[in-house]
PDB file of N, CA and C in Angstrom:
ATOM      1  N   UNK A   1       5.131   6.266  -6.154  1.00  0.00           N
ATOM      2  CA  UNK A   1       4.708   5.072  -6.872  1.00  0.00           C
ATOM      3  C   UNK A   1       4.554   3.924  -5.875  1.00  0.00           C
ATOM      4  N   UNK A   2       3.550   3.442  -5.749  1.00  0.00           N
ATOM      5  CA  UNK A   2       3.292   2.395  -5.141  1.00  0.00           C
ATOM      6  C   UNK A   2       3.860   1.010  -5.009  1.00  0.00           C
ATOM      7  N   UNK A   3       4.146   0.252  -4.464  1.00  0.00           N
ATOM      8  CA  UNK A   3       4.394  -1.461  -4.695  1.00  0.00           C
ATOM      9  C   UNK A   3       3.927  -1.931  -5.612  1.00  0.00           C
ATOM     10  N   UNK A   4       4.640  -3.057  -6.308  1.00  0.00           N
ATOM     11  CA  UNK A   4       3.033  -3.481  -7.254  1.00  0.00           C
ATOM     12  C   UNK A   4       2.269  -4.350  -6.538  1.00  0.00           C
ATOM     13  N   UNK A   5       2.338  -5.198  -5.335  1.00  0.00           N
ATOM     14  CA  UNK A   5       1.079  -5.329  -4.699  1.00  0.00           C
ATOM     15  C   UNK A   5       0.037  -4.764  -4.294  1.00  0.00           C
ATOM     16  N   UNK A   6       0.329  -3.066  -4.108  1.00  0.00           N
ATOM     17  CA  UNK A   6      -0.514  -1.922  -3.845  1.00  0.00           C
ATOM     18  C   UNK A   6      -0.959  -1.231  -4.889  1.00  0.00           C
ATOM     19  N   UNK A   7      -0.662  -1.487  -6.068  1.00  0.00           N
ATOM     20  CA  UNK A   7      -0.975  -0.723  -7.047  1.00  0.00           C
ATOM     21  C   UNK A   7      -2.338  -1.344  -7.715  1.00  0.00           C
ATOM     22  N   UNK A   8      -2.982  -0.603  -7.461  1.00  0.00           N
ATOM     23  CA  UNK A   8      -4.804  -0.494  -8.023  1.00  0.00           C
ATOM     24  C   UNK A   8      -5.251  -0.556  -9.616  1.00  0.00           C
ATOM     25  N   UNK A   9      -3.649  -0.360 -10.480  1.00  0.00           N
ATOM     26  CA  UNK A   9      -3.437   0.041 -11.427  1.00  0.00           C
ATOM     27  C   UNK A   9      -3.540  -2.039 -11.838  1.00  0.00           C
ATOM     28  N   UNK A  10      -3.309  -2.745 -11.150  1.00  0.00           N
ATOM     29  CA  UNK A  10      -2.626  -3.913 -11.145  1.00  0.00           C
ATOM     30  C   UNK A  10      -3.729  -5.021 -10.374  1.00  0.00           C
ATOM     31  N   UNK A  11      -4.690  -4.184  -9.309  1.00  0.00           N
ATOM     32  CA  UNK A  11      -5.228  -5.023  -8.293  1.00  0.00           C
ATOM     33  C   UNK A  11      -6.492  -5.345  -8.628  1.00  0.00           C
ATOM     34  N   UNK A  12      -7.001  -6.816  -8.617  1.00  0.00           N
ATOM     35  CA  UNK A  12      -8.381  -7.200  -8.538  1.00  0.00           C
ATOM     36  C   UNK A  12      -9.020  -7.935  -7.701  1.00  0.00           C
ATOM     37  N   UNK A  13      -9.662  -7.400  -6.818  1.00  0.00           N
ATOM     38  CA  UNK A  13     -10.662  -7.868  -5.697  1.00  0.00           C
ATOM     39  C   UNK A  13     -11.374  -9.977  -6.124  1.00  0.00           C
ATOM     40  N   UNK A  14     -10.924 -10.664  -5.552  1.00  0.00           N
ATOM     41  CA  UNK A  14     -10.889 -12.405  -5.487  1.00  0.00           C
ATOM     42  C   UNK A  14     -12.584 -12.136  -5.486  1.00  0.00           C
ATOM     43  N   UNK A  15     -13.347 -11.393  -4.384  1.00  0.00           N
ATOM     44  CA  UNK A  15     -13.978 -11.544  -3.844  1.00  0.00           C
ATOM     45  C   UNK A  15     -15.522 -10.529  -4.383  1.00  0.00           C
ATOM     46  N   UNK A  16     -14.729  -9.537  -5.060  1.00  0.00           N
ATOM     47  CA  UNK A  16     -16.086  -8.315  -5.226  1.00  0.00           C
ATOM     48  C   UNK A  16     -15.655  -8.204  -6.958  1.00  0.00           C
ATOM     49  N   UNK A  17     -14.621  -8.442  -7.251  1.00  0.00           N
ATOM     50  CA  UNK A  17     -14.224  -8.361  -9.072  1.00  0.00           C
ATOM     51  C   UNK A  17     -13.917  -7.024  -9.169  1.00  0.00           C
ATOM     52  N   UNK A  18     -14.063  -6.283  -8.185  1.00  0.00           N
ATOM     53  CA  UNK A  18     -13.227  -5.085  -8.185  1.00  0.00           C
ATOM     54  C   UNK A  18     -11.970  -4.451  -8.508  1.00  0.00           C
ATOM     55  N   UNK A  19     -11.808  -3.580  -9.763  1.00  0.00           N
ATOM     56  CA  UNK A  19     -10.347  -3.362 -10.356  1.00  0.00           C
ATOM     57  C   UNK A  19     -10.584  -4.071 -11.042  1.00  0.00           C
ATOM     58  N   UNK A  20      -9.228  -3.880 -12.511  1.00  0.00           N
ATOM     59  CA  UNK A  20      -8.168  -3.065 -12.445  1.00  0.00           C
ATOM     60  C   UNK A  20      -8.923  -1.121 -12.333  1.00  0.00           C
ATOM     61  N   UNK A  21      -8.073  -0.620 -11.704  1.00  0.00           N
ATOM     62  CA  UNK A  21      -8.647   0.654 -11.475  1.00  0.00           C
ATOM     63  C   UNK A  21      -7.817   1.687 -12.680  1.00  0.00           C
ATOM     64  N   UNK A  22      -8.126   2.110 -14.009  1.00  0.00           N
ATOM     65  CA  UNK A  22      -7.137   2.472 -15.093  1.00  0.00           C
ATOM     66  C   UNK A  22      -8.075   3.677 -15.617  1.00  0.00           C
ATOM     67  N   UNK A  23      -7.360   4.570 -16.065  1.00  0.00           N
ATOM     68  CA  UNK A  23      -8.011   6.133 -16.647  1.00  0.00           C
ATOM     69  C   UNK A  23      -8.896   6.764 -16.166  1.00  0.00           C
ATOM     70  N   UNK A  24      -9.975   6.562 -16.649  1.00  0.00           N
ATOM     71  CA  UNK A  24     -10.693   7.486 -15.746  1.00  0.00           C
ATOM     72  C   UNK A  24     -12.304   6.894 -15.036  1.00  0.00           C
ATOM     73  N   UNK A  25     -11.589   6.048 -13.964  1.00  0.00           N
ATOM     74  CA  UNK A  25     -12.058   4.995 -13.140  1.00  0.00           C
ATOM     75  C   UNK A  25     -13.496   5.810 -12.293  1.00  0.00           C
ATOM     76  N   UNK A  26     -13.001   6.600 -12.171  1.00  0.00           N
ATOM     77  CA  UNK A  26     -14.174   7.623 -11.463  1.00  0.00           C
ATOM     78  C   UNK A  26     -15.952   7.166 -12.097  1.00  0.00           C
ATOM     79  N   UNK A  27     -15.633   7.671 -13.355  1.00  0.00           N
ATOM     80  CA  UNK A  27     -16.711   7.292 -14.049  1.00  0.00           C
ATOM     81  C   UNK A  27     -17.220   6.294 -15.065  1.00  0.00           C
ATOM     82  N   UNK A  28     -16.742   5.196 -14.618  1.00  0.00           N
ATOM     83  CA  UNK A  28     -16.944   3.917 -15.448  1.00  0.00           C
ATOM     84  C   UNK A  28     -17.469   2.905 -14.066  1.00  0.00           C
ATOM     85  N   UNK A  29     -16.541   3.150 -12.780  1.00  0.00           N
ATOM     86  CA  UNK A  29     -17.020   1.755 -11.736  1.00  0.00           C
ATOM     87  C   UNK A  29     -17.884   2.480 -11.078  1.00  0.00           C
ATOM     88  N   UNK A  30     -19.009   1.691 -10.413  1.00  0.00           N
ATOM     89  CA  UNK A  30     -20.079   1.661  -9.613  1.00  0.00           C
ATOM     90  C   UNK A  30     -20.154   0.825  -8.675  1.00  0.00           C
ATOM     91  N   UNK A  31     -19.649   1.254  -7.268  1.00  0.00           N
ATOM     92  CA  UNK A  31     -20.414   2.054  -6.728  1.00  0.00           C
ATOM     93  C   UNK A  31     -19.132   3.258  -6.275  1.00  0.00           C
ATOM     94  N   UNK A  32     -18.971   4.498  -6.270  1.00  0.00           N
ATOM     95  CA  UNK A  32     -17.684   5.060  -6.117  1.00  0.00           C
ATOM     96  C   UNK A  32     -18.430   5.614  -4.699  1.00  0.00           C
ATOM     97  N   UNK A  33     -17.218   5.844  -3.782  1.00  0.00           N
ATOM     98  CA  UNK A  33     -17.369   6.421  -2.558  1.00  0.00           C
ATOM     99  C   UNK A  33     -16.827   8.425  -2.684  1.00  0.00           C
ATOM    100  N   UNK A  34     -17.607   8.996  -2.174  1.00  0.00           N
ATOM    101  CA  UNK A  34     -16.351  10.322  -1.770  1.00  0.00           C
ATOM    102  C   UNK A  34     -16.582  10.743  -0.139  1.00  0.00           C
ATOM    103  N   UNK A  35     -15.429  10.682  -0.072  1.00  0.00           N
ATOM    104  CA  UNK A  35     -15.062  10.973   1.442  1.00  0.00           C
ATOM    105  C   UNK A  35     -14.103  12.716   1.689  1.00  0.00           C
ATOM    106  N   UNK A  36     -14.822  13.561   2.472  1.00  0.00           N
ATOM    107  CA  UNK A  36     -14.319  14.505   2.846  1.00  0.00           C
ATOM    108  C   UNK A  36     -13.452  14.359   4.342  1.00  0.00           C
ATOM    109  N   UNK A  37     -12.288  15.315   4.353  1.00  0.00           N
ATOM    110  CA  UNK A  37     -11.517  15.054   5.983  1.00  0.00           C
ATOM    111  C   UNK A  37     -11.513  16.482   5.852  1.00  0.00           C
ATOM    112  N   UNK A  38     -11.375  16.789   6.935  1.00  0.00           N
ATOM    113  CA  UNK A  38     -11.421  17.838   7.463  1.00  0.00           C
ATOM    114  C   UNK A  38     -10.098  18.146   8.421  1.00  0.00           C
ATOM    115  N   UNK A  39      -9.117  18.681   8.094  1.00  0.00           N
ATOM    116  CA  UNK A  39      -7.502  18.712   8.720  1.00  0.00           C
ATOM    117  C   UNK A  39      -7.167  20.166   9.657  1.00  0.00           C
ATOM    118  N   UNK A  40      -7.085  20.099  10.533  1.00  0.00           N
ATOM    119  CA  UNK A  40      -6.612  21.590  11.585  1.00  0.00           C
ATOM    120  C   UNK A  40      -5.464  21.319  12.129  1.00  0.00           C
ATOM    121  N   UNK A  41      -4.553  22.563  11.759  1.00  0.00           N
ATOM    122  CA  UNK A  41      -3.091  22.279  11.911  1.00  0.00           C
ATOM    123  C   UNK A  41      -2.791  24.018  12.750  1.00  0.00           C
ATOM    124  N   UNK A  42      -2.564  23.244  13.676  1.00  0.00           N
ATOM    125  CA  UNK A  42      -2.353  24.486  14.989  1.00  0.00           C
ATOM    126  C   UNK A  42      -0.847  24.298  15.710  1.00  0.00           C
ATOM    127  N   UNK A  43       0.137  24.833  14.806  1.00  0.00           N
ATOM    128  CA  UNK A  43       1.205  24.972  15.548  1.00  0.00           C
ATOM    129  C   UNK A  43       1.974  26.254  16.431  1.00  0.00           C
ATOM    130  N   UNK A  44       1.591  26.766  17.630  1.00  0.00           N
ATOM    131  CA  UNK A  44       2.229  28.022  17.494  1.00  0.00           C
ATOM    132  C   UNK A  44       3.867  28.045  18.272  1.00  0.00           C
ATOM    133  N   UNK A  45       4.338  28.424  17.341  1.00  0.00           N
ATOM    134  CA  UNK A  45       5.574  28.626  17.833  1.00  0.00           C
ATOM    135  C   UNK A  45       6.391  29.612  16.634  1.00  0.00           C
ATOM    136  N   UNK A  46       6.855  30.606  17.296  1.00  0.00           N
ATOM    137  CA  UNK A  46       7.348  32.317  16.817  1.00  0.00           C
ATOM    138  C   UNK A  46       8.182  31.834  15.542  1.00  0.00           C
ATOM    139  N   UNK A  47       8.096  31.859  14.731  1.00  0.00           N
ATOM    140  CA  UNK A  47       8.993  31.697  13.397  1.00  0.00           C
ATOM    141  C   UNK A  47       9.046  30.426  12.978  1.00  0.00           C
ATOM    142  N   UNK A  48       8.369  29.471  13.006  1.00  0.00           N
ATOM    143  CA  UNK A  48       8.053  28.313  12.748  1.00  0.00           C
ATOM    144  C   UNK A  48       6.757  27.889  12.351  1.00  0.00           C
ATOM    145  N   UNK A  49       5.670  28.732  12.642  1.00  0.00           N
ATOM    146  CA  UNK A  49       4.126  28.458  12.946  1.00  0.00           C
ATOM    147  C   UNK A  49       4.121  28.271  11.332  1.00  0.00           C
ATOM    148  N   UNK A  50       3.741  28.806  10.665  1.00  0.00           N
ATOM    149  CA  UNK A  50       3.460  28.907   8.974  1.00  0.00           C
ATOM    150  C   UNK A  50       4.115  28.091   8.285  1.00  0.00           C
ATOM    151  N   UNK A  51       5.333  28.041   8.618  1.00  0.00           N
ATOM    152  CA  UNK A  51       6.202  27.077   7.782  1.00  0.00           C
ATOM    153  C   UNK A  51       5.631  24.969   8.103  1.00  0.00           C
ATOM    154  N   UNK A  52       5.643  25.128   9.304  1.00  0.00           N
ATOM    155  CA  UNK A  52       5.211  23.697   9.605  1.00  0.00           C
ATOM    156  C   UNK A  52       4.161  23.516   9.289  1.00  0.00           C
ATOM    157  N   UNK A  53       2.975  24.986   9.791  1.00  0.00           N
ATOM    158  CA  UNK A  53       1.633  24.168   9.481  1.00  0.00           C
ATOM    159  C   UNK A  53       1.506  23.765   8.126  1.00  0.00           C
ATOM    160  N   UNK A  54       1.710  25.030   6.893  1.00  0.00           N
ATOM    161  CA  UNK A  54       2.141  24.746   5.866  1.00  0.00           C
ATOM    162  C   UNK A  54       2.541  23.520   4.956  1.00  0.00           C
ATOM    163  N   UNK A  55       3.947  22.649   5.587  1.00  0.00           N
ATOM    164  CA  UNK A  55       4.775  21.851   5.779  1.00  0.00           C
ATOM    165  C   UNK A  55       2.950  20.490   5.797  1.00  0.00           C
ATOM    166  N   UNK A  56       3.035  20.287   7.402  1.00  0.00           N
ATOM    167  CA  UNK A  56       2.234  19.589   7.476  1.00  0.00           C
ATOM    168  C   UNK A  56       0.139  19.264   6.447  1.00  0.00           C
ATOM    169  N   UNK A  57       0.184  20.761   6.084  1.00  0.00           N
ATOM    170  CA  UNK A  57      -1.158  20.368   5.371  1.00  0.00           C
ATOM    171  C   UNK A  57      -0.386  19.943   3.973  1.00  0.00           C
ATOM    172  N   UNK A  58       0.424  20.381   3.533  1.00  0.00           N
ATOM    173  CA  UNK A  58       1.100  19.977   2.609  1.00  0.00           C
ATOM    174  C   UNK A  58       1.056  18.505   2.325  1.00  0.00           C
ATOM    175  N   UNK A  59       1.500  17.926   3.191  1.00  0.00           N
ATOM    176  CA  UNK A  59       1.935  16.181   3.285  1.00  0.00           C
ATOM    177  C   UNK A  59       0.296  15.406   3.393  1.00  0.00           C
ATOM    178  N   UNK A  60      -0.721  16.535   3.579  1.00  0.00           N
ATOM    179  CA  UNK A  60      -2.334  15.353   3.888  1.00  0.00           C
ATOM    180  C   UNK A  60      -2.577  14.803   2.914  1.00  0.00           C
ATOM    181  N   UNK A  61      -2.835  15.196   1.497  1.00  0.00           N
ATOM    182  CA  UNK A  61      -2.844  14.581   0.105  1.00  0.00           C
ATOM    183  C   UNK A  61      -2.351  13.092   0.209  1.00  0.00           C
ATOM    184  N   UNK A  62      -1.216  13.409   0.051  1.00  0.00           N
ATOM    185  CA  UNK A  62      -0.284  12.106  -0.451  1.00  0.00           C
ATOM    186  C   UNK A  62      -0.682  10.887   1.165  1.00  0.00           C
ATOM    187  N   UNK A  63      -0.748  11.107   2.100  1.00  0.00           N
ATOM    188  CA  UNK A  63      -0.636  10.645   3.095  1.00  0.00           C
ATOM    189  C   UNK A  63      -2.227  10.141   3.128  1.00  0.00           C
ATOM    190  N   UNK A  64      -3.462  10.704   2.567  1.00  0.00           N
ATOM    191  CA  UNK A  64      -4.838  10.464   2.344  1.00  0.00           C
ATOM    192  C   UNK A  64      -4.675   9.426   1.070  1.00  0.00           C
ATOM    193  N   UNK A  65      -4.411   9.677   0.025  1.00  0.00           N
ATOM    194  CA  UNK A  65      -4.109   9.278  -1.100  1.00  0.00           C
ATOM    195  C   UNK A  65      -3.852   7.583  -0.407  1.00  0.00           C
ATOM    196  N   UNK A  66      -2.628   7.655   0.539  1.00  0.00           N
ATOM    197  CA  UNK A  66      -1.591   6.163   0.173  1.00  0.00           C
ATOM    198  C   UNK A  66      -2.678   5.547   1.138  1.00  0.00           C
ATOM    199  N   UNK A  67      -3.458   5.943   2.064  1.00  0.00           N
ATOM    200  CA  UNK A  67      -4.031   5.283   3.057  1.00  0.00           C
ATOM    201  C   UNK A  67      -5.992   4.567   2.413  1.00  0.00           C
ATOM    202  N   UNK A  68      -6.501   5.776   1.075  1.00  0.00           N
ATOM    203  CA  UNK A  68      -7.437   5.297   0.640  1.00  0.00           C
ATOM    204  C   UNK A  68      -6.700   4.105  -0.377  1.00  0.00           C
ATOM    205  N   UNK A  69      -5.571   4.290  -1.231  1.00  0.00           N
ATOM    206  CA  UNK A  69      -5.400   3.045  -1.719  1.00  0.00           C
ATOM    207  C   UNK A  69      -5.394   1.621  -1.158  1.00  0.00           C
ATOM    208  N   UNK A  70      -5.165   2.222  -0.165  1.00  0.00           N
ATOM    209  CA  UNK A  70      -4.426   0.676   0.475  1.00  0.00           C
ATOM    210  C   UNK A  70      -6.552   0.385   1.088  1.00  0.00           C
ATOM    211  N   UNK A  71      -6.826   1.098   1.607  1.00  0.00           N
ATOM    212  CA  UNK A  71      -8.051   0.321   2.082  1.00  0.00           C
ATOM    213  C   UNK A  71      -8.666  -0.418   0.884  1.00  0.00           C
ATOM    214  N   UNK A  72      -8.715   0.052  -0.736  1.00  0.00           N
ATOM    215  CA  UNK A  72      -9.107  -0.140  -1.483  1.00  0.00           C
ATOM    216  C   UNK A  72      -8.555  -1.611  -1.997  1.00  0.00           C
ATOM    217  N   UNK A  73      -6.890  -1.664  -1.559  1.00  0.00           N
ATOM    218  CA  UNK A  73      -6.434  -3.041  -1.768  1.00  0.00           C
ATOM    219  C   UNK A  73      -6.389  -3.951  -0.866  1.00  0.00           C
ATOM    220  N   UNK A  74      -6.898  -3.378  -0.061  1.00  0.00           N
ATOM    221  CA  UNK A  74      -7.190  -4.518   1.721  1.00  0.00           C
ATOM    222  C   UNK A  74      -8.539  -4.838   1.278  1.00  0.00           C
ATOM    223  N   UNK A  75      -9.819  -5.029   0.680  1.00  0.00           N
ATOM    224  CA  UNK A  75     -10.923  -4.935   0.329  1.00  0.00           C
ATOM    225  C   UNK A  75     -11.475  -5.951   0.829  1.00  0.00           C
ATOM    226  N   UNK A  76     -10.617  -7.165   0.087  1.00  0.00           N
ATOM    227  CA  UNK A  76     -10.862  -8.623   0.313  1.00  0.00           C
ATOM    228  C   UNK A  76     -10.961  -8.896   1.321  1.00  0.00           C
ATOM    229  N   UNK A  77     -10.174  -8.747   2.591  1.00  0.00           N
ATOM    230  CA  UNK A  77      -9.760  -8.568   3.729  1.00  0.00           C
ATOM    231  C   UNK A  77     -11.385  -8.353   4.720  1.00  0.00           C
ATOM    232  N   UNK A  78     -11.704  -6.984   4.312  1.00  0.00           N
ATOM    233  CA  UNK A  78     -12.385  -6.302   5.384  1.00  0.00           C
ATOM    234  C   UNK A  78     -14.418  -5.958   4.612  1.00  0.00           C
ATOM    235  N   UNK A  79     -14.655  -6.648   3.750  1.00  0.00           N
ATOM    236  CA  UNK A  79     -15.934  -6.474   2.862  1.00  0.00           C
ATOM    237  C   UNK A  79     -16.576  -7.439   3.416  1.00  0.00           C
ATOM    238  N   UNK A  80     -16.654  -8.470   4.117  1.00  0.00           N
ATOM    239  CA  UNK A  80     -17.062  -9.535   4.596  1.00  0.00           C
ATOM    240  C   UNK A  80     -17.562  -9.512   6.199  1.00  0.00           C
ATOM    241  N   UNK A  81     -17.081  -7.887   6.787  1.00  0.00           N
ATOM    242  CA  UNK A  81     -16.760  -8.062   7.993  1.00  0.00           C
ATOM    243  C   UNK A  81     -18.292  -7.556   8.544  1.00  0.00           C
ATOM    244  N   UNK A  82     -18.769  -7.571   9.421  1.00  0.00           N
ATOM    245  CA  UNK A  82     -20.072  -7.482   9.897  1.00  0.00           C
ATOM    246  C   UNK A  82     -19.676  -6.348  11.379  1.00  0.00           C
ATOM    247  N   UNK A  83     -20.021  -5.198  11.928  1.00  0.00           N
ATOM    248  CA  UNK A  83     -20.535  -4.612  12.712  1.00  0.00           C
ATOM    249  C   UNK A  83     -19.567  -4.723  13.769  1.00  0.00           C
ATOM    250  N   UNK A  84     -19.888  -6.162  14.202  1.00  0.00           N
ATOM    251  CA  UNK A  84     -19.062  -6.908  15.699  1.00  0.00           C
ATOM    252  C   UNK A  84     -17.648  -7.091  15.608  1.00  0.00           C
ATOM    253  N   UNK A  85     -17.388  -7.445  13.947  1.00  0.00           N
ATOM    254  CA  UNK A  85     -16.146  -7.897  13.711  1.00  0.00           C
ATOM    255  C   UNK A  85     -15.088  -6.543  13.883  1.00  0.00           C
ATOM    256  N   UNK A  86     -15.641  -5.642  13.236  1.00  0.00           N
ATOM    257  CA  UNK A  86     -15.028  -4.052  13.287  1.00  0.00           C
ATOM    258  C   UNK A  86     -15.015  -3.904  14.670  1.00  0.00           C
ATOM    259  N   UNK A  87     -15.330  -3.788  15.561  1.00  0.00           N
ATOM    260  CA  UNK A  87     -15.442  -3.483  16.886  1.00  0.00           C
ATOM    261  C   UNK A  87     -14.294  -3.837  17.300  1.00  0.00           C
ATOM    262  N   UNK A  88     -14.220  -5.415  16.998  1.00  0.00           N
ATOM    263  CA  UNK A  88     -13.123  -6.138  17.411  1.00  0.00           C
ATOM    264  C   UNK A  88     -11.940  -5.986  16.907  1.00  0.00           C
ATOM    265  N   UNK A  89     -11.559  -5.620  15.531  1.00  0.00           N
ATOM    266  CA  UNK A  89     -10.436  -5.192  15.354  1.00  0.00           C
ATOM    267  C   UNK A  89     -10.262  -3.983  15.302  1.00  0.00           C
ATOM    268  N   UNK A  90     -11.249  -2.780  15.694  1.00  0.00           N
ATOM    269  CA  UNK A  90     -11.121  -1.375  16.127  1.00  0.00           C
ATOM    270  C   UNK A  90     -10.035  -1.300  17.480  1.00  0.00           C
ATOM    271  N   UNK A  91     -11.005  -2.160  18.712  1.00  0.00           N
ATOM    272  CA  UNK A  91      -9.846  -2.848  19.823  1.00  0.00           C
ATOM    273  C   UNK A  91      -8.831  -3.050  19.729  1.00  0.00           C
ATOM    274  N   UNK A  92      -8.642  -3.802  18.951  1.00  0.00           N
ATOM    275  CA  UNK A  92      -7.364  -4.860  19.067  1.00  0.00           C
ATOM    276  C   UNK A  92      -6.157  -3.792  18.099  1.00  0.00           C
ATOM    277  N   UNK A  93      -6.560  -3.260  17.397  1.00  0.00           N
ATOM    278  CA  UNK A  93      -5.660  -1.892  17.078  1.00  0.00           C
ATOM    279  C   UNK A  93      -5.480  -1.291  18.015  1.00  0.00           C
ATOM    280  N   UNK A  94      -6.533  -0.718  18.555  1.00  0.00           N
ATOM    281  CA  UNK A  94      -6.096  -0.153  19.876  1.00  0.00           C
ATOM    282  C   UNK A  94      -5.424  -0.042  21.232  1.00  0.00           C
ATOM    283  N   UNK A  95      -4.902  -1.524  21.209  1.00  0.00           N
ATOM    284  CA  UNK A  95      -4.851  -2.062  22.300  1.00  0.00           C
ATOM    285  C   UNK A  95      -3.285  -2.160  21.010  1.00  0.00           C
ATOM    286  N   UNK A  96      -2.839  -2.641  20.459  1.00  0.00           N
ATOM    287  CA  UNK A  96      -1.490  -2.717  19.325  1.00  0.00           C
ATOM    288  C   UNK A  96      -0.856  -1.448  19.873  1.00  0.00           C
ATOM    289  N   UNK A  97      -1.605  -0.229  19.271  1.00  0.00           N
ATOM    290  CA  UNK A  97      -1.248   0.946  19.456  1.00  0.00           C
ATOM    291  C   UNK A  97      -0.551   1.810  20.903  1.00  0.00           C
ATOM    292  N   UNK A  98      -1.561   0.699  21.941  1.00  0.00           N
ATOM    293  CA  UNK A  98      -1.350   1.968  22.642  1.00  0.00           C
ATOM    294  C   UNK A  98       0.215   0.744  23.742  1.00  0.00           C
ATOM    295  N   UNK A  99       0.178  -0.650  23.353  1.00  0.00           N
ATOM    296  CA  UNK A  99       1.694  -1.186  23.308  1.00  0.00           C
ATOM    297  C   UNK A  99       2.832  -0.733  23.084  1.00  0.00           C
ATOM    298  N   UNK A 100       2.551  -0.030  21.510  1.00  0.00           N
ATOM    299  CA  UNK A 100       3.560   0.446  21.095  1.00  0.00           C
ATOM    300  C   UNK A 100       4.044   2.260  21.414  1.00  0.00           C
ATOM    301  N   UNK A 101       2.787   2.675  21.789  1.00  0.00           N
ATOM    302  CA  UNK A 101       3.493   4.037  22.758  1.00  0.00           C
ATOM    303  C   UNK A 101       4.215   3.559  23.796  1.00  0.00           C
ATOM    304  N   UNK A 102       3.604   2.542  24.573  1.00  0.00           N
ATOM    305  CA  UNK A 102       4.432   2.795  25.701  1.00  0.00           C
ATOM    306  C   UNK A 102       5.826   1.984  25.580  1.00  0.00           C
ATOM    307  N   UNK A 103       5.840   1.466  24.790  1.00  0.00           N
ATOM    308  CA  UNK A 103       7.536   0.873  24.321  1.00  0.00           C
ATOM    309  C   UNK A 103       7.758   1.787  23.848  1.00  0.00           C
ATOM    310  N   UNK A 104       7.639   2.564  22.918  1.00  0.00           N
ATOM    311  CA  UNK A 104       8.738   4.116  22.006  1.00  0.00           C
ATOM    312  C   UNK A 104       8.510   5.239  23.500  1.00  0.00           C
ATOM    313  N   UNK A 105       7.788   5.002  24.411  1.00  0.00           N
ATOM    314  CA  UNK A 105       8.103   6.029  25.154  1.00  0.00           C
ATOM    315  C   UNK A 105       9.172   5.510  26.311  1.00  0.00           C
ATOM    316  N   UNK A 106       9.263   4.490  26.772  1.00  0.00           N
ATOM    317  CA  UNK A 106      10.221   3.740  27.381  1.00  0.00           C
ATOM    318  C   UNK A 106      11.252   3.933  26.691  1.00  0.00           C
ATOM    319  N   UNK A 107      11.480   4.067  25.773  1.00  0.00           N
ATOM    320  CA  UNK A 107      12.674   4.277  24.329  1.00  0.00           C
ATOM    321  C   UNK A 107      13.309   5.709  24.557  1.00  0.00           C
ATOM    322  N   UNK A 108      11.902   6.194  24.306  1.00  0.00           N
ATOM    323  CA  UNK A 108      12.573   7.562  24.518  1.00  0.00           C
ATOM    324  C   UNK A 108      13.081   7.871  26.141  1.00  0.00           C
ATOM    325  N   UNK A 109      12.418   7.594  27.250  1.00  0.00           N
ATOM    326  CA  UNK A 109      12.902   7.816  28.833  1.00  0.00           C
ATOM    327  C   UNK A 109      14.091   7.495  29.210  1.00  0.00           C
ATOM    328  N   UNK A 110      14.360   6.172  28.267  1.00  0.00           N
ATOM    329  CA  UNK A 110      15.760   5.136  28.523  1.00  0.00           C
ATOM    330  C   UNK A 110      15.384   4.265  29.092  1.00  0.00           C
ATOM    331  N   UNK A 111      14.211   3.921  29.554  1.00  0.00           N
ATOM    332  CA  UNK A 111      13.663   2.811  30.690  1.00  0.00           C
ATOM    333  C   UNK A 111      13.894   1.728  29.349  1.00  0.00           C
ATOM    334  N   UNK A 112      14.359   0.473  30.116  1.00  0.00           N
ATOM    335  CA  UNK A 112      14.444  -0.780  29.287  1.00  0.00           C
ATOM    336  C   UNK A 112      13.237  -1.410  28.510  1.00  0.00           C
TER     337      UNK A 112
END
């Protein structure tokens, strides 16, 4: 169950009038998106392989699920954004991200 700030059940777009999203939303709002992923889960290791990969395709649902909601409630946010702007915060995630490896890997080494 979601936050109720995250809940779609609850959320309406300031900006597009988008939501509340309730029953059977599929076929009442326009314009609906569908997005396919495509998941490969390659673990080999002797008595473990099946169970994890398993394990892990298991968890893509819910983990797809919480990540399309939330883009859906970030809307306001990112509907405005033009080409250049994405670029720029494609970066700047990137550049977040790859901060924070090298602090959790310093973490993990013991380096301060």
């Amino acid at each position: 169950e979601p936050p109720p700030y995250e809940d779609p059940k609850r959320f309406v777009s300031q900006k597009t009038g988008r939501g509340i999203l309730q029953g059977n939303w599929r076929k009442t709002h326009d314009p609906v998106m569908c997005c396919y992923k495509l998941v490969k889960v390659n673990f080999k290791w002797f008595g473990l392989q099946s169970k994890v990969e398993s394990f892990i395709q298991g968890q893509q649902k819910g983990l797809y699920a919480q990540h399309n909601r939330k883009v859906f409630i970030w809307i306001d946010k990112w509907i405005e954004m033009n080409i250049e702007d994405i670029r720029k915060y494609e970066e700047e995630t990137k550049r977040q991200l790859e901060e924070k490896r090298k602090r959790e890997a310093g973490m993990i080494d013991g380096a301060p």
